[in-house]
C-alpha atoms as a PDB file:
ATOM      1  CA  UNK A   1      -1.564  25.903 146.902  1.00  0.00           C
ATOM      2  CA  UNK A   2      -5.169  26.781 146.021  1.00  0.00           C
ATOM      3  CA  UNK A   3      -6.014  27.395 142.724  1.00  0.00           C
ATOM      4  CA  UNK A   4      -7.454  30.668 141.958  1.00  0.00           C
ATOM      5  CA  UNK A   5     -11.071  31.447 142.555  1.00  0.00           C
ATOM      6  CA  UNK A   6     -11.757  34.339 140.390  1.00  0.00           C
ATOM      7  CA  UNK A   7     -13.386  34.773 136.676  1.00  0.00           C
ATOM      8  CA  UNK A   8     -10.723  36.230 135.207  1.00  0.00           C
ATOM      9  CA  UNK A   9      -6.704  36.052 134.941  1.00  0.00           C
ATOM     10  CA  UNK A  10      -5.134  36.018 137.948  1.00  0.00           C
ATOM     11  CA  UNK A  11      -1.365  36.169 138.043  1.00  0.00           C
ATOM     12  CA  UNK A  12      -0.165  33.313 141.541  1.00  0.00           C
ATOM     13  CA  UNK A  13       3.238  33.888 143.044  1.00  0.00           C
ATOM     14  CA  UNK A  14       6.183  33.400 141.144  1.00  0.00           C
ATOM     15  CA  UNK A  15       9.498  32.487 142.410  1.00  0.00           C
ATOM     16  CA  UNK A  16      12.635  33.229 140.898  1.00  0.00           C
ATOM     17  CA  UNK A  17      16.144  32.280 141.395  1.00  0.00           C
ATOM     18  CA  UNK A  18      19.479  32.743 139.335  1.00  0.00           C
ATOM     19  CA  UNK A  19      18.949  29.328 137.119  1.00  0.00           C
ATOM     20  CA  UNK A  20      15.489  28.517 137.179  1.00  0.00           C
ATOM     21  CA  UNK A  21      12.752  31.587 135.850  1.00  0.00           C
ATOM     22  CA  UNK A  22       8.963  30.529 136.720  1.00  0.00           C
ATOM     23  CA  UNK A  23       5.499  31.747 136.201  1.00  0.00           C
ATOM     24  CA  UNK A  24       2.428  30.215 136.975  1.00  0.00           C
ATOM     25  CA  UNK A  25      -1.247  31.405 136.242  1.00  0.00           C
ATOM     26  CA  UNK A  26      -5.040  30.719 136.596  1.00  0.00           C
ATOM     27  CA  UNK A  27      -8.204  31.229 135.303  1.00  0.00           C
ATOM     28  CA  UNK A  28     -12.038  29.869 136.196  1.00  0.00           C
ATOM     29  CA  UNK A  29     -12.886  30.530 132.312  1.00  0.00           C
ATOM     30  CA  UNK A  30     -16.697  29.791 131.921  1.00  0.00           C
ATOM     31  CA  UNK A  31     -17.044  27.572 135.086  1.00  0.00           C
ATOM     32  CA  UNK A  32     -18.630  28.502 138.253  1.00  0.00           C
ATOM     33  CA  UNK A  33     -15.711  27.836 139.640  1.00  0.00           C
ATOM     34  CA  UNK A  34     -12.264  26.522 140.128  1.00  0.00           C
ATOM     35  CA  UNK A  35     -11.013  22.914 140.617  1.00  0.00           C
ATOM     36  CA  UNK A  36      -7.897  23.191 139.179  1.00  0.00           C
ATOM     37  CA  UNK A  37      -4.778  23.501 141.916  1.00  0.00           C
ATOM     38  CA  UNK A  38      -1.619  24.237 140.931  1.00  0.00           C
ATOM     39  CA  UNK A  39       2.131  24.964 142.845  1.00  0.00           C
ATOM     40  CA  UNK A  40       5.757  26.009 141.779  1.00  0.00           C
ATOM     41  CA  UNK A  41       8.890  26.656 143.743  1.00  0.00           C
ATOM     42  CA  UNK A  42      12.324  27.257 143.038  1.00  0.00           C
ATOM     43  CA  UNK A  43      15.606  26.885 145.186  1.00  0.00           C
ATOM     44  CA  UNK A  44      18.830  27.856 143.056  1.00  0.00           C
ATOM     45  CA  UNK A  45      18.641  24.942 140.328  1.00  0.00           C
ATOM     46  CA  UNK A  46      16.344  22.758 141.897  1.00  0.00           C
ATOM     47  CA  UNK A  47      12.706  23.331 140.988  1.00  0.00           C
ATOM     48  CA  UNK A  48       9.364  21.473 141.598  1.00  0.00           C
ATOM     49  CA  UNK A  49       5.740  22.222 139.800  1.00  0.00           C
ATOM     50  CA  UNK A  50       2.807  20.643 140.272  1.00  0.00           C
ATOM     51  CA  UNK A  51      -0.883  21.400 137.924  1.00  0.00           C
ATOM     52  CA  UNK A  52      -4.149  18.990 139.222  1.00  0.00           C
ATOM     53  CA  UNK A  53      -7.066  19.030 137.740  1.00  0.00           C
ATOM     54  CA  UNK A  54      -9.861  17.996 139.732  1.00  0.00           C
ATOM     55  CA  UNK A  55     -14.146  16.635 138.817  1.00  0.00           C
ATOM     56  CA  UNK A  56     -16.482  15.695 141.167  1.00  0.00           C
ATOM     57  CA  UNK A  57     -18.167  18.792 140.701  1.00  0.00           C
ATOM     58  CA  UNK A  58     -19.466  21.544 143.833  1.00  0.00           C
ATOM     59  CA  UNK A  59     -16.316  21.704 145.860  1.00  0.00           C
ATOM     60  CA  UNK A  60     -15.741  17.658 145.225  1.00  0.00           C
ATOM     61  CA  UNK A  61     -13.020  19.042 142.326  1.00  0.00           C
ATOM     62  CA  UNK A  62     -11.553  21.036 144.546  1.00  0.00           C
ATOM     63  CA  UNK A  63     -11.028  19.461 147.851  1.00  0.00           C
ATOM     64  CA  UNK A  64      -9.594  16.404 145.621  1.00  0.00           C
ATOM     65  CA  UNK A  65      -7.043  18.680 143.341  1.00  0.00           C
ATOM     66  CA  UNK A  66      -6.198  20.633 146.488  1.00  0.00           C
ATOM     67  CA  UNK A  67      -5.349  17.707 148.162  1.00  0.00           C
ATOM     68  CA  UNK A  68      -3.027  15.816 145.608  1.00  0.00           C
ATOM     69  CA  UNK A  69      -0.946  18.926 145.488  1.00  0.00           C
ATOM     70  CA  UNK A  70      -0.484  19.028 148.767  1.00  0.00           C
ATOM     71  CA  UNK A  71       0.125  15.655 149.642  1.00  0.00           C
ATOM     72  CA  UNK A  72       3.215  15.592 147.131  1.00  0.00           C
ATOM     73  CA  UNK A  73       4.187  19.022 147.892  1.00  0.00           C
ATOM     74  CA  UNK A  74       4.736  18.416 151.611  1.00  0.00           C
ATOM     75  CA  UNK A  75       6.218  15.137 150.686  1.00  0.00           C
ATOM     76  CA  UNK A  76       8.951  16.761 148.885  1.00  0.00           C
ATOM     77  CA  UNK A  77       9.890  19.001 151.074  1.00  0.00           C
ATOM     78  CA  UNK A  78       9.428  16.610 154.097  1.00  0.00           C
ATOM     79  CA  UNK A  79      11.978  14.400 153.284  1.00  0.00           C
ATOM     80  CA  UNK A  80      15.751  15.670 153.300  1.00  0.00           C
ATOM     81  CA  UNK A  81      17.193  13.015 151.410  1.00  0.00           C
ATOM     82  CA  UNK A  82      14.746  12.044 148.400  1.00  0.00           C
ATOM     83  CA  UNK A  83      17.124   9.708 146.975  1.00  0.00           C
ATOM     84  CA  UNK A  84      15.420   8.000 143.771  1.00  0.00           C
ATOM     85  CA  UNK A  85      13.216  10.642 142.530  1.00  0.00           C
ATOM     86  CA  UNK A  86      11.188   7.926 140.010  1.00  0.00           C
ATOM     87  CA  UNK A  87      10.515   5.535 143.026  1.00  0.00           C
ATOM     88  CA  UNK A  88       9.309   8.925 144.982  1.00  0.00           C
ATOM     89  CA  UNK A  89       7.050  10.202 142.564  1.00  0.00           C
ATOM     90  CA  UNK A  90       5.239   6.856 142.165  1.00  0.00           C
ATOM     91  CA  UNK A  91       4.821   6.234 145.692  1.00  0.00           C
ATOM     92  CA  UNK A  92       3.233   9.687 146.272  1.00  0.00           C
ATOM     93  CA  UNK A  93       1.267   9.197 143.380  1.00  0.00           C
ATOM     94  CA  UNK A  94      -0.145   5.889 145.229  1.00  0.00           C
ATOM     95  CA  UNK A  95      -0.087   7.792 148.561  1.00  0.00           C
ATOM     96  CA  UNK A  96      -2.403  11.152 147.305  1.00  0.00           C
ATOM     97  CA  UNK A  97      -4.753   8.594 145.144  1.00  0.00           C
ATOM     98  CA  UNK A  98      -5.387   7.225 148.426  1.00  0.00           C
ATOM     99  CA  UNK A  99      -5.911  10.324 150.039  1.00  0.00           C
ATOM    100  CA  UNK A 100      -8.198  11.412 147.520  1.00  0.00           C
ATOM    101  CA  UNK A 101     -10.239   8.278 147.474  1.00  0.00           C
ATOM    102  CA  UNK A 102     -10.915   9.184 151.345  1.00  0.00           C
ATOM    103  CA  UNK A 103     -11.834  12.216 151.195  1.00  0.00           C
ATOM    104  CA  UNK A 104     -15.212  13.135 152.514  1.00  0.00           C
ATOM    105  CA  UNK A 105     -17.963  16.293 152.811  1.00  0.00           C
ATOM    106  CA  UNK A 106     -19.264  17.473 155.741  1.00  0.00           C
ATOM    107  CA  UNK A 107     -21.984  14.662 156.721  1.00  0.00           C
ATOM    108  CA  UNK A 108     -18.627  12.504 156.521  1.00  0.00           C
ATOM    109  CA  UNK A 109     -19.895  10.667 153.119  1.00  0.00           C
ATOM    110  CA  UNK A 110     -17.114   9.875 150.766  1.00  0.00           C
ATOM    111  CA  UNK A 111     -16.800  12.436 148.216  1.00  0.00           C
ATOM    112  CA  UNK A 112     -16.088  10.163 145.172  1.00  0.00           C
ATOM    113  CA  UNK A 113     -13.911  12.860 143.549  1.00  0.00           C
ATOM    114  CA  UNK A 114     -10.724  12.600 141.354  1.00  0.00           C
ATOM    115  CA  UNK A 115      -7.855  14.767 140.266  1.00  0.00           C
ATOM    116  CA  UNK A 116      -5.525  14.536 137.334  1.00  0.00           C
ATOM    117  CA  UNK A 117      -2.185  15.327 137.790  1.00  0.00           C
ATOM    118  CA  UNK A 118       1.162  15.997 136.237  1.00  0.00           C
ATOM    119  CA  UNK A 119       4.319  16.889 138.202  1.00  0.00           C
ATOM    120  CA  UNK A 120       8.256  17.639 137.693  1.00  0.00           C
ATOM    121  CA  UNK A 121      11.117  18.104 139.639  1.00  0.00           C
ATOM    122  CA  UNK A 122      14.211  19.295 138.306  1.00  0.00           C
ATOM    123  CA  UNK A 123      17.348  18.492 139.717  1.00  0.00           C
ATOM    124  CA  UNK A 124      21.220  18.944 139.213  1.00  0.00           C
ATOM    125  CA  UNK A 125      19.771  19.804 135.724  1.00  0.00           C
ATOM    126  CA  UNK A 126      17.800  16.558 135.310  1.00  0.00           C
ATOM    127  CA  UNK A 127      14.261  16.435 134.271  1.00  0.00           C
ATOM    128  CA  UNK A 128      11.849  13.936 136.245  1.00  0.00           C
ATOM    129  CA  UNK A 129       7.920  13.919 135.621  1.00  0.00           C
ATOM    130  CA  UNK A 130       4.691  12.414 136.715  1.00  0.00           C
ATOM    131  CA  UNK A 131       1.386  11.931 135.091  1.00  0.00           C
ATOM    132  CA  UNK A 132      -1.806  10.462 135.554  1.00  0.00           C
ATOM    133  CA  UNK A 133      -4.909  11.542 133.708  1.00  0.00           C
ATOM    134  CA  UNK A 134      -5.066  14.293 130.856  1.00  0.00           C
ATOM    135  CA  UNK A 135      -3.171  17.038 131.971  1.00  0.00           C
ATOM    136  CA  UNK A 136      -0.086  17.999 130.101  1.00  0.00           C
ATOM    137  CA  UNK A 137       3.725  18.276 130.364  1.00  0.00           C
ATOM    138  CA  UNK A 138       5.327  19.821 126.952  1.00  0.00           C
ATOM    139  CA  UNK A 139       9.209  20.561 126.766  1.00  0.00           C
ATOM    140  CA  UNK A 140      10.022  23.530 124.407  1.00  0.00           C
ATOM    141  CA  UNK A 141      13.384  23.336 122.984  1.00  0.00           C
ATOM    142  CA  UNK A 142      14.797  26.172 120.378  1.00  0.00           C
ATOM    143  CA  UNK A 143      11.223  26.276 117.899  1.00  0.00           C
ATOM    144  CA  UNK A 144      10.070  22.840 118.744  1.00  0.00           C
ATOM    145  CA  UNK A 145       7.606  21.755 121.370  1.00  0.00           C
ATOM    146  CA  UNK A 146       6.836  17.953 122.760  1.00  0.00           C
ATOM    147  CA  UNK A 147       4.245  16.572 124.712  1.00  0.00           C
ATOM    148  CA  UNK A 148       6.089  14.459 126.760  1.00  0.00           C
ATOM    149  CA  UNK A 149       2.963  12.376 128.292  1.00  0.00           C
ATOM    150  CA  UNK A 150       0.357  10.543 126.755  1.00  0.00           C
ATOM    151  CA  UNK A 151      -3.343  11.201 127.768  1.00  0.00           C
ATOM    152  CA  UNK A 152      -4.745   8.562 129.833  1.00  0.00           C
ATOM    153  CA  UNK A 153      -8.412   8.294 128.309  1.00  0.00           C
ATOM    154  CA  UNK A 154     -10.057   5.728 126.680  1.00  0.00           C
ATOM    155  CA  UNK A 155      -9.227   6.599 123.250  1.00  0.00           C
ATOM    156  CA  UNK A 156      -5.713   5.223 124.333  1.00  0.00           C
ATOM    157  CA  UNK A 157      -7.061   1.516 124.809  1.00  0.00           C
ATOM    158  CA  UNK A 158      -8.931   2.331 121.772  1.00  0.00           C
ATOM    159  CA  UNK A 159      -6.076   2.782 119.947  1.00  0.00           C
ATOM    160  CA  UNK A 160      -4.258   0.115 121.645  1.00  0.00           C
ATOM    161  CA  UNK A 161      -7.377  -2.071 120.729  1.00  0.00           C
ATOM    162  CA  UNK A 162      -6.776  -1.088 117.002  1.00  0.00           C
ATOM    163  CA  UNK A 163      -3.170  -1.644 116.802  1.00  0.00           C
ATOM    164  CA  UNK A 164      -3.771  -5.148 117.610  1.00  0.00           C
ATOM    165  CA  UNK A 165      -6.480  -6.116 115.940  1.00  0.00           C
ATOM    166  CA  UNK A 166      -8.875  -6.174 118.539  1.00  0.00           C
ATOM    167  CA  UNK A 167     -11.301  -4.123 117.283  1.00  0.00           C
ATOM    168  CA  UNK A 168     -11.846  -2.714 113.692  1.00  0.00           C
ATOM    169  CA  UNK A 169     -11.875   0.808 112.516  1.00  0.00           C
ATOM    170  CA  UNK A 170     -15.972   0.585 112.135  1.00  0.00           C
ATOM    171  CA  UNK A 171     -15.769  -0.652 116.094  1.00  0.00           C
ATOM    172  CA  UNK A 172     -13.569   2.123 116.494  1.00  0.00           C
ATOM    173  CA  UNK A 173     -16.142   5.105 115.089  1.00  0.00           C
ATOM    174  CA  UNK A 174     -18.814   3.761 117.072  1.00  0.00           C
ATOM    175  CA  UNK A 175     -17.027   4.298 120.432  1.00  0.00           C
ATOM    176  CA  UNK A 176     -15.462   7.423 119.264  1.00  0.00           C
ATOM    177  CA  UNK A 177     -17.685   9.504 121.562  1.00  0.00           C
ATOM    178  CA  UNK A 178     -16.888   8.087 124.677  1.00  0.00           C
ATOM    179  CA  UNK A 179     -13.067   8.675 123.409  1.00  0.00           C
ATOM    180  CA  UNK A 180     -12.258  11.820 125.837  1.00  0.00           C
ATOM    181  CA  UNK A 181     -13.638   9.553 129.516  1.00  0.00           C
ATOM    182  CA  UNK A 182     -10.541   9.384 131.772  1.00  0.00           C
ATOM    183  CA  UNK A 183      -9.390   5.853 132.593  1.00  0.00           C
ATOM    184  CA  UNK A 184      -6.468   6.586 135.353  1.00  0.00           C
ATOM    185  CA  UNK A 185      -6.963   9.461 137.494  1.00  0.00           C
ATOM    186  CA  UNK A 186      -6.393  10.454 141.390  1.00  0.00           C
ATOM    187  CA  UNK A 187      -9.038   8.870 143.836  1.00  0.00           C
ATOM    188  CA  UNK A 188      -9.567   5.634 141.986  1.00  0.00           C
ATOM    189  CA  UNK A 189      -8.561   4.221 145.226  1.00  0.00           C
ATOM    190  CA  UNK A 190      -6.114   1.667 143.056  1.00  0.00           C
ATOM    191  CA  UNK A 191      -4.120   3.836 140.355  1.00  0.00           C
ATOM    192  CA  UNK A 192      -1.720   1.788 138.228  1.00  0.00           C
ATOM    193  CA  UNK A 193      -1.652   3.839 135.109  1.00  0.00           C
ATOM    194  CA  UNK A 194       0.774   6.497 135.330  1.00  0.00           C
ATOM    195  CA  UNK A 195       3.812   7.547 133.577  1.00  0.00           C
ATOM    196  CA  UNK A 196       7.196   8.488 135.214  1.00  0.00           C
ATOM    197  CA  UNK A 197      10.356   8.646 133.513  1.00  0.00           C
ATOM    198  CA  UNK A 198      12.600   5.973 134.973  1.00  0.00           C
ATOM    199  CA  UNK A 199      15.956   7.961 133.494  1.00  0.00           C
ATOM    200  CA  UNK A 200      16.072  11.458 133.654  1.00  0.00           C
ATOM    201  CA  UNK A 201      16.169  13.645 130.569  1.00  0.00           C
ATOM    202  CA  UNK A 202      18.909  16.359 130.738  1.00  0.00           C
ATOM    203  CA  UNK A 203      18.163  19.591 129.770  1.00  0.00           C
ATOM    204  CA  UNK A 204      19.966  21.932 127.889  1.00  0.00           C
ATOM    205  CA  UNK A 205      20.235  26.144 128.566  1.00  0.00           C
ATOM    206  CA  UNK A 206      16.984  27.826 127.795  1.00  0.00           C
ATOM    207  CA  UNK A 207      14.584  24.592 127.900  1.00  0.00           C
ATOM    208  CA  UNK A 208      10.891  25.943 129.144  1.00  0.00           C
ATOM    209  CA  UNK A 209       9.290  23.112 130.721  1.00  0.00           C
ATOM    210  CA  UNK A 210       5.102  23.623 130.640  1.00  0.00           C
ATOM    211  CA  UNK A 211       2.733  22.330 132.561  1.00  0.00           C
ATOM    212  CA  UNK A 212      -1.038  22.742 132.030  1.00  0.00           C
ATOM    213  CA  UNK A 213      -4.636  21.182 132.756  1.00  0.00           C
ATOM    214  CA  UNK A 214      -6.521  20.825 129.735  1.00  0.00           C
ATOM    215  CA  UNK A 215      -8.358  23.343 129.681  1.00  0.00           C
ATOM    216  CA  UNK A 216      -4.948  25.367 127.450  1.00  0.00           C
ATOM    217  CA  UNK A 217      -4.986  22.809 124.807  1.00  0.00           C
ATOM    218  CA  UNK A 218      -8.151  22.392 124.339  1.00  0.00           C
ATOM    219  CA  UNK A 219      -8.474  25.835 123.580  1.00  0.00           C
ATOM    220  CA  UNK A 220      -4.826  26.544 122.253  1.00  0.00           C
ATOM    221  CA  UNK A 221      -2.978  24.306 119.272  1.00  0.00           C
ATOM    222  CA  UNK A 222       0.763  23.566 120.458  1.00  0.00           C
ATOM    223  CA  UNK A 223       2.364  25.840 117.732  1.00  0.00           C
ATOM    224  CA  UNK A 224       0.117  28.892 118.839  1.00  0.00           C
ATOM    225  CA  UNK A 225       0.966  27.790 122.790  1.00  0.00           C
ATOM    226  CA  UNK A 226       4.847  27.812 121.165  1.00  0.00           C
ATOM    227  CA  UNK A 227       4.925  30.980 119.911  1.00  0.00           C
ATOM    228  CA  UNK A 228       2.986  32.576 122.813  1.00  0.00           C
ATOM    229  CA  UNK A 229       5.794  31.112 125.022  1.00  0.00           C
ATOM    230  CA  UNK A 230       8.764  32.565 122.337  1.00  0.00           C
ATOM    231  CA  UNK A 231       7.228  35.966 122.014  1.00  0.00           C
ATOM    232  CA  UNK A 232       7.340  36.652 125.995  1.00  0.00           C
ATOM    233  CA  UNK A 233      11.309  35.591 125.577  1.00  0.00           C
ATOM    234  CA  UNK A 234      12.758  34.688 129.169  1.00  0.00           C
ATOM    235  CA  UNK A 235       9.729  36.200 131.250  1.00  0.00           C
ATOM    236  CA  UNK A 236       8.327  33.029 132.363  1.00  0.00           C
ATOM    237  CA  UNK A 237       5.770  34.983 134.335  1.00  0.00           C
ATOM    238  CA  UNK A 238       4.439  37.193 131.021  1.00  0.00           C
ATOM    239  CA  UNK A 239       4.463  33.761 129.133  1.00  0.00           C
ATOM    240  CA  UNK A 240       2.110  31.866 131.877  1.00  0.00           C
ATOM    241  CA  UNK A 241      -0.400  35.120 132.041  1.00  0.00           C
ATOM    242  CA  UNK A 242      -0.086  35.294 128.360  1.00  0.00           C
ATOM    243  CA  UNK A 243      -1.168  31.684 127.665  1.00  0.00           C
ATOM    244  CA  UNK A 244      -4.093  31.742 130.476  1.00  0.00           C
ATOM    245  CA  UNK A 245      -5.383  35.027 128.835  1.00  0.00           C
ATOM    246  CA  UNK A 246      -5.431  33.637 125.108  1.00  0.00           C
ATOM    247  CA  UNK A 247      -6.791  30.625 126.054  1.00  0.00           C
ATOM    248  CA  UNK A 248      -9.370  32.857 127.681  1.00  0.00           C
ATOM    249  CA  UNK A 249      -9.770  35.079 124.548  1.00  0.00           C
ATOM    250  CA  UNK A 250     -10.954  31.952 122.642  1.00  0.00           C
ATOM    251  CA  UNK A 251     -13.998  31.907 123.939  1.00  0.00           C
ATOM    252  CA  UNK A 252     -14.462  28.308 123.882  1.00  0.00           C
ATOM    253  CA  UNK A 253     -18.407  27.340 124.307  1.00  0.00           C
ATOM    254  CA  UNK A 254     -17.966  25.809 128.221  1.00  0.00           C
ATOM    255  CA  UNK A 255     -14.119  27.338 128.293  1.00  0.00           C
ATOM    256  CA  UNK A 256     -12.683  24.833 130.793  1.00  0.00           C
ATOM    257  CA  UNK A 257     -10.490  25.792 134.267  1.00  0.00           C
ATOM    258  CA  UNK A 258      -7.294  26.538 132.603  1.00  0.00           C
ATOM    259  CA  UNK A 259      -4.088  26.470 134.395  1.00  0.00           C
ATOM    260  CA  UNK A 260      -0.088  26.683 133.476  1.00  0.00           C
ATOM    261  CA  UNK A 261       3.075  26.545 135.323  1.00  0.00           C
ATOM    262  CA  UNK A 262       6.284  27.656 132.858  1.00  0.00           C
ATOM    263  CA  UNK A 263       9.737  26.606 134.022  1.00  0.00           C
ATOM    264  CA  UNK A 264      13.228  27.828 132.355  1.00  0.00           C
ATOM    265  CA  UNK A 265      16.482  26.956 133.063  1.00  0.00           C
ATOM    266  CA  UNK A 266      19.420  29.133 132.747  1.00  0.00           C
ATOM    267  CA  UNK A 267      21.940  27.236 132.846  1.00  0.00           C
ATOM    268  CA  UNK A 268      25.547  28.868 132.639  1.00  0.00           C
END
């Protein structure tokens, strides 16, 4: 469940079953090194993938993305009988926010690190997600792609601050730089802001589910991250490397941990 330590591509496991193709891949970019974690897994239909992206910096990001995947990987596959997948996902989003938020370094100080992350599970050919923080979940369908999750940073009060009159659009500019700040994340000890979808959405043959940290669209727009995806056709694995390694090729000035995992269903 580690993420990758090395400073260039590496290509994780990949799992693949009749219905479900994944791929999942890494890179450090320009960092000293890695705090993004990441997990996939597939069992016939069924699927579950998992991208944190953890600050705190030294091994703070780490430990604290390391840990939230985990928690709610070893949740999932503790429990026999999930029932109501929603009602799961938020209570393991409270219960690795906790476990974040305690842990500590070697002197047994609290570490005061945090972790984005964003999660599915797909089921009986239902789609059910988790977010919390700025990490991504996009659904490519046909030659369209959706970000299904909105980024929980301050430029979404903002916004929210604008729409209702709150604030005006001079207000607005001035604060614009503080914009990108995180204001829901893993390891604030009380997360409330998250998004899970309470219905499932039902996916179709060929739908690619994506996860990434930011680190891919930061450095990739979502209609070159689209047609990276449709070039590698059904090789979910070629599509994740192939992502990682243009977003790598950017050279971005401070080119972020960048992470993916690339789900899709073949349904009959």
């Amino acid at each position: 469940m580690k993420g990758a330590m090395e400073k260039d591509v590496v290509t994780v496991r990949i799992f693949e079953e009749d219905k479900i193709a994944l791929g999942i891949s890494s890179i450090v970019g320009t960092r000293k090194n890695q705090e993004d974690s990441i997990y996939g897994h597939v069992e016939g239909g069924n699927a579950i993938g998992i991208v944190c992206d953890g600050m705190g910096g030294l091994q703070g990001g780490e430990a604290a993305s390391n840990a939230a995947v985990e928690s709610l990987a070893e949740a999932w596959y503790g429990q026999k009988d999930i029932g109501d997948i929603p009602e799961f996902l938020k209570n393991q989003a409270v219960a690795a926010d906790e476990k974040v938020f305690y842990l500590q370094n070697e002197k047994g100080e609290p570490l005061r690190a945090g972790t984005t992350i964003v999660a599915v599970i797909v089921q009986d050919k239902k789609l059910y997600w988790l977010s919390v923080g700025d990490s991504r979940i996009y659904l490519i369908r046909g030659n369209e792609i959706l970000s299904v999750c909105k980024d929980h940073n301050y430029r979404l009060t903002l916004d929210e601050m604008l729409r209702s009159g709150r604030i005006t659009e001079e207000e607005y500019a001035k604060e614009e730089g503080r914009a990108e700040a995180l204001i829901s994340y893993l390891g604030m000890g009380d997360v409330s802001l998250m998004e899970i979808n309470k219905n499932p959405f039902m996916l179709e043959n060929r739908d690619i589910i994506l996860l990434s940290s930011d680190g891919l669209y930061r450095s990739l727009s979502e209609q070159e991250i689209l047609q990276i995806v449709k070039e590698c056709g059904e090789d979910m694995q070629k599509a994740a490397s192939e992502l990682t390694a243009q977003a790598l090729g950017e050279k971005v000035s401070g080119q972020d941990n960048t992470s993916v995992v690339v789900m899709q269903v073949q349904y009959s």
